[in-house]
N, C-alpha and C. Protein backbone atom coordinates (compact mmCIF):
# COMPACT_ATOMS: atom_id res chain seq x y z
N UNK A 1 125.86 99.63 94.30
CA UNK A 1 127.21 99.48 93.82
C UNK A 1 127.28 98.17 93.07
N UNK A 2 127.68 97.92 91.84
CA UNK A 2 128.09 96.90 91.02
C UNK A 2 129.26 96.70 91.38
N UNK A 3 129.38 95.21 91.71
CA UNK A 3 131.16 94.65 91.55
C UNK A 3 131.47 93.10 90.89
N UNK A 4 131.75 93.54 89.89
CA UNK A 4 132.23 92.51 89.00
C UNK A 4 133.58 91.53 89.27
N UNK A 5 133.51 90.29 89.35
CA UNK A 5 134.60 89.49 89.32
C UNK A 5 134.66 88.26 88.62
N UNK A 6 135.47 88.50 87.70
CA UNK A 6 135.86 87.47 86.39
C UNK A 6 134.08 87.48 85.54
N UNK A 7 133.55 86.45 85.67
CA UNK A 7 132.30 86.55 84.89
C UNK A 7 130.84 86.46 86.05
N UNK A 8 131.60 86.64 86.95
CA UNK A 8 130.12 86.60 88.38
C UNK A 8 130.03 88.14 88.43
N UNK A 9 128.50 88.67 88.51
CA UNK A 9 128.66 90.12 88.60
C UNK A 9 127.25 89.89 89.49
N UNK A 10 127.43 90.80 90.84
CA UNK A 10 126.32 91.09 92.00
C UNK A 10 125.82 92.17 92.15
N UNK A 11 124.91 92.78 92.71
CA UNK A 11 124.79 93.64 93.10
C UNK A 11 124.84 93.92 94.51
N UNK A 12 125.78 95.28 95.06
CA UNK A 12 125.46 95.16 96.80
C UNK A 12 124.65 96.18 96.62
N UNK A 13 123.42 96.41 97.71
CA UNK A 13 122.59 97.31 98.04
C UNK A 13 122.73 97.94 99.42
N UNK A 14 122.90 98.98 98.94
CA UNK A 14 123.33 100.15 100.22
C UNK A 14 122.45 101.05 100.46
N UNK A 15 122.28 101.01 101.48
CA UNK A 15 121.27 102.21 102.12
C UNK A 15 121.85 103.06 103.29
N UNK A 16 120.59 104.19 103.23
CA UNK A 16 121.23 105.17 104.24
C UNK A 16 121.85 106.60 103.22
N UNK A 17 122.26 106.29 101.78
CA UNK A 17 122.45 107.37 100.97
C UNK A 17 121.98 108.95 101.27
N UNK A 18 120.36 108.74 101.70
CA UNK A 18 119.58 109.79 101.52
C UNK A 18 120.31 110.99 102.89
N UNK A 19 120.71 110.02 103.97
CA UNK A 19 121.11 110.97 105.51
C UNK A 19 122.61 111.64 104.45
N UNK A 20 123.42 110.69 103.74
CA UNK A 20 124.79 111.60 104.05
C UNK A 20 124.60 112.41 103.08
N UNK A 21 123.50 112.37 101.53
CA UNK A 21 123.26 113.36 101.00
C UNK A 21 123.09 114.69 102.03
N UNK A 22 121.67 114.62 102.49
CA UNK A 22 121.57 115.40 103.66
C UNK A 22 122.60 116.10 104.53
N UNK A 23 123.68 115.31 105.19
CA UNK A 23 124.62 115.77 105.93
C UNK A 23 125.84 116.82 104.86
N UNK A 24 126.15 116.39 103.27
CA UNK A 24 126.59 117.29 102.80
C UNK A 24 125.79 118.24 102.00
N UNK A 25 125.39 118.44 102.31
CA UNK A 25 123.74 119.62 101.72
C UNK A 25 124.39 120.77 103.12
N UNK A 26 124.05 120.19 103.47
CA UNK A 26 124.22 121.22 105.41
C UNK A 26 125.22 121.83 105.58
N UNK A 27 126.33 120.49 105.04
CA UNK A 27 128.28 121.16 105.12
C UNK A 27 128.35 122.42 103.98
N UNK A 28 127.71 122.21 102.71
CA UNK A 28 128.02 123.29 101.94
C UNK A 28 127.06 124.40 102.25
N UNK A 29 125.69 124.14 102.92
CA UNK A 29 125.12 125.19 102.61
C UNK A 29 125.03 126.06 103.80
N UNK A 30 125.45 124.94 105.31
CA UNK A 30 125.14 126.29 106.55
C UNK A 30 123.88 126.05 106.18
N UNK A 31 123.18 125.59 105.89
CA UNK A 31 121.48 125.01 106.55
C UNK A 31 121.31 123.63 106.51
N UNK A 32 120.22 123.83 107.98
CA UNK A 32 119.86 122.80 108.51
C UNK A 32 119.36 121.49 107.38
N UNK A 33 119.45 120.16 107.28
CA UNK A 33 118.64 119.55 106.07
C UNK A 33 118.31 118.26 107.11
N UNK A 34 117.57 117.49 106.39
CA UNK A 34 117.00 116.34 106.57
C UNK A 34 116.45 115.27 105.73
N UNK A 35 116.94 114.65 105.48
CA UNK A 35 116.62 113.52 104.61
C UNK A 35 114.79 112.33 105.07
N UNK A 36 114.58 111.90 104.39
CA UNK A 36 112.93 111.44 104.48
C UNK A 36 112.83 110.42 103.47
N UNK A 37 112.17 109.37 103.92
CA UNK A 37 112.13 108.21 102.75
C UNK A 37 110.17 108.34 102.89
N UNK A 38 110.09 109.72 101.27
CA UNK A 38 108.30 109.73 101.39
C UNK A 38 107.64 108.59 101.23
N UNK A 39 107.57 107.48 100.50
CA UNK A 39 106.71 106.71 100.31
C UNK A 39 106.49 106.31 101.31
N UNK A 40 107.17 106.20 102.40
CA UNK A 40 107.07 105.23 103.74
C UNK A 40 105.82 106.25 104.20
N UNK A 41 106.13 107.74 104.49
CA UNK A 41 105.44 108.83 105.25
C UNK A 41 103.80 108.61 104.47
N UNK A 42 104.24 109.16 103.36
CA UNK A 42 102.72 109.19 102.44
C UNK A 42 101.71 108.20 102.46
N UNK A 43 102.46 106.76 101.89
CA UNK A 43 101.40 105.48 101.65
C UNK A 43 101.99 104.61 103.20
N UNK A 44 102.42 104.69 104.05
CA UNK A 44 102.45 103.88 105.19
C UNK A 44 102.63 102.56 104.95
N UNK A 45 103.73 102.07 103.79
CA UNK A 45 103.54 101.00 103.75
C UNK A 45 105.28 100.98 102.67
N UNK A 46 105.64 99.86 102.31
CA UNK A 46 107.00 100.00 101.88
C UNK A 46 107.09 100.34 100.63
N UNK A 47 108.07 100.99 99.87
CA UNK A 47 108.33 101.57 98.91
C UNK A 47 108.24 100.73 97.66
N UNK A 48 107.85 101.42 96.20
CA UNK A 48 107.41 100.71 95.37
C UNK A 48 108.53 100.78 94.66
N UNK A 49 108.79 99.75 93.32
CA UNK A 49 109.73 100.25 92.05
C UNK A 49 109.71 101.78 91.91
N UNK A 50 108.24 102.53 91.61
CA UNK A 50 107.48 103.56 91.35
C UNK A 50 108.27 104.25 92.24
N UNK A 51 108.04 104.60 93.60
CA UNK A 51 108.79 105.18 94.38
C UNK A 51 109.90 105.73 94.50
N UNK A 52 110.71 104.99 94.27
CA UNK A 52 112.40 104.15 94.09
C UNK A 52 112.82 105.13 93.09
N UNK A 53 112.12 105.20 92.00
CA UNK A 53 112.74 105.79 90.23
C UNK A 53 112.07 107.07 90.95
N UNK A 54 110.80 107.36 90.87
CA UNK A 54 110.48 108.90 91.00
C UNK A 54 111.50 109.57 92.09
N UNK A 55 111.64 108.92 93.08
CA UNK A 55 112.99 109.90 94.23
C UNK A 55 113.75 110.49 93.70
N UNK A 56 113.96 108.96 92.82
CA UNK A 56 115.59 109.06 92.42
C UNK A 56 115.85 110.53 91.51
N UNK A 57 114.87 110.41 90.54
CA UNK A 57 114.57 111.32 89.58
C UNK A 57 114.42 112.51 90.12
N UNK A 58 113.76 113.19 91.24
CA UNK A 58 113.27 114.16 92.06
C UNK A 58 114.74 114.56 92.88
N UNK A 59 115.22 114.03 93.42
CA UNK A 59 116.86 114.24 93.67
C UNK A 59 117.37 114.77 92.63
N UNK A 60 117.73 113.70 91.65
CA UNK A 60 118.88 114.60 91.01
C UNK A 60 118.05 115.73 89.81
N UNK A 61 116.91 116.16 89.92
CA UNK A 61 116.35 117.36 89.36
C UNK A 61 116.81 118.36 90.54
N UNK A 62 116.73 117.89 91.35
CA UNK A 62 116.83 119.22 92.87
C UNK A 62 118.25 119.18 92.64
N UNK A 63 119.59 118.98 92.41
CA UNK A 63 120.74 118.64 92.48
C UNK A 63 121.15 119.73 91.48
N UNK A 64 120.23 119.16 89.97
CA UNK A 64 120.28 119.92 89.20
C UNK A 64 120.44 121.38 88.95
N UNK A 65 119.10 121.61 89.73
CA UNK A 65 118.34 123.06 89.61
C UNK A 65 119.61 123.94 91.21
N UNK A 66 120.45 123.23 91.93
CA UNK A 66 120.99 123.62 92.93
C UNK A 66 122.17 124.45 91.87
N UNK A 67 122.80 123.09 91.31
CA UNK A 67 124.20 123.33 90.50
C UNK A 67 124.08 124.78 89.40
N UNK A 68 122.35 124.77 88.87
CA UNK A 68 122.14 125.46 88.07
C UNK A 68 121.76 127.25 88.86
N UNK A 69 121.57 126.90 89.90
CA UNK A 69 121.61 128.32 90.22
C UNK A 69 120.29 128.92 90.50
N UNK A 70 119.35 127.98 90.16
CA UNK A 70 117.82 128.12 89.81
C UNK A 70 117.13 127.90 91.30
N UNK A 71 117.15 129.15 92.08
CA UNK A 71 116.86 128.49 93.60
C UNK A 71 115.20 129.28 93.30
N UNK A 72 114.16 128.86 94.41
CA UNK A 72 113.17 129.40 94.55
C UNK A 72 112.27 128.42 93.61
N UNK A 73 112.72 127.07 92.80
CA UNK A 73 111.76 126.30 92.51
C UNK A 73 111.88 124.96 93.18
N UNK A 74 110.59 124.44 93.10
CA UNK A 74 110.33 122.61 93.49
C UNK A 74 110.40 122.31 92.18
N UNK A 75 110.81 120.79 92.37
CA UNK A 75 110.76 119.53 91.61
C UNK A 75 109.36 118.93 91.52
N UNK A 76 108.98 118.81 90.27
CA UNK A 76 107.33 118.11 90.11
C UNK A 76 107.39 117.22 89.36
N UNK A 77 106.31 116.41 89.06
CA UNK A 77 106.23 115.14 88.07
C UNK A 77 105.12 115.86 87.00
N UNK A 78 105.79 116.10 85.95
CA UNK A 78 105.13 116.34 84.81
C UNK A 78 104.95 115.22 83.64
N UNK A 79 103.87 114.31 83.60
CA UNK A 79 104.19 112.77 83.55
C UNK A 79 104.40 112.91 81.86
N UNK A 80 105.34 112.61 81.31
CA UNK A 80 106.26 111.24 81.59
C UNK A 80 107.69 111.73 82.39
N UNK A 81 107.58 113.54 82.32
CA UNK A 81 109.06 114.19 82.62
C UNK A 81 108.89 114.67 84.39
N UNK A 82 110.49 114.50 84.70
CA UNK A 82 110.35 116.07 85.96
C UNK A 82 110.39 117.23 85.49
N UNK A 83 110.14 118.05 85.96
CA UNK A 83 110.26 119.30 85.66
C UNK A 83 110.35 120.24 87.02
N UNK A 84 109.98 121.37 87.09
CA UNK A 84 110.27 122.06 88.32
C UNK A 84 109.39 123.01 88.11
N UNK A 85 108.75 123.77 89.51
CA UNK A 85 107.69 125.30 89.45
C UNK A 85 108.14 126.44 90.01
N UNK A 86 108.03 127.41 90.27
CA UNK A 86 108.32 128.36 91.06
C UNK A 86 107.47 127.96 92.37
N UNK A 87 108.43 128.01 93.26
CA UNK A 87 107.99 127.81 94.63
C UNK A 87 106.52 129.11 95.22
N UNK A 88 106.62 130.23 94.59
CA UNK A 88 105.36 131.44 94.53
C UNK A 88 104.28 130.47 93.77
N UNK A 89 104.54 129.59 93.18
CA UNK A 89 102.92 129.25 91.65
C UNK A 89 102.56 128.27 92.82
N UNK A 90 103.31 127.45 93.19
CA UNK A 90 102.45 126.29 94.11
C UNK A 90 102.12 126.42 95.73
N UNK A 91 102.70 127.70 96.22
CA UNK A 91 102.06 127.69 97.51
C UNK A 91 101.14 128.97 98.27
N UNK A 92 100.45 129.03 98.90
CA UNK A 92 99.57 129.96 99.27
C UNK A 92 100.21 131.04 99.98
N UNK A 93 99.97 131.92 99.91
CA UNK A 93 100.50 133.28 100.68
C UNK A 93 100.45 133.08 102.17
C-alpha cells in the first residue's frame, strides 16, 4: 500500500495477502483452497525479487483465466511471458 503525505511518500508492506486471497477463492467457489508461499517450499530459503514478480504474475494469470472462463488450464512461464497449458498436456494419466 502507498500512502502519500504532503511530499513524504512510504511504503507499508503487508503480508498475509496470499491466505485471504485463498479464503475468498473458497467463499465464491464452495472449494476447499490454500494459499503457499513456493519459493520458501521449493528453494528452502527466502524469497527472491525473482520470486516476488513471477507469483505475482502467476496469480493474476490464474485470476485471469478464472474471470475468463478458461478452467482446466495451469499458469506457466513462457520466458519472457505467462502463459497457460491445458492441465491434460502437462500431467500423466
Amino acid at each position: 500500500m502507498l500512502k502519500a503525505s504532503g511530499t513524504d511518500c512510504h511504503v507499508e508492506v503487508l503480508g498475509g495477502v496470499g491466505n485471504l486471497v485463498a479464503e475468498e477463492i473458497g467463499k465464491h467457489t464452495g472449494k476447499e483452497t490454500r494459499s503457499m508461499v513456493l519459493g520458501h517450499l521449493q528453494r528452502g530459503g527466502n524469497p527472491t525479487t525473482f520470486d516476488r514478480l513471477v507469483g505475482t504474475r502467476f496469480g493474476t494469470a490464474a485470476v485471469r483465466l478464472i474471470s475468463e472462463g478458461k478452467f482446466g488450464r495451469m499458469v506457466c512461464l513462457k520466458p519472457p511471458n505467462i502463459g497457460s497449458v491445458p492441465w491434460k498436456k502437462r500431467l500423466p494419466s
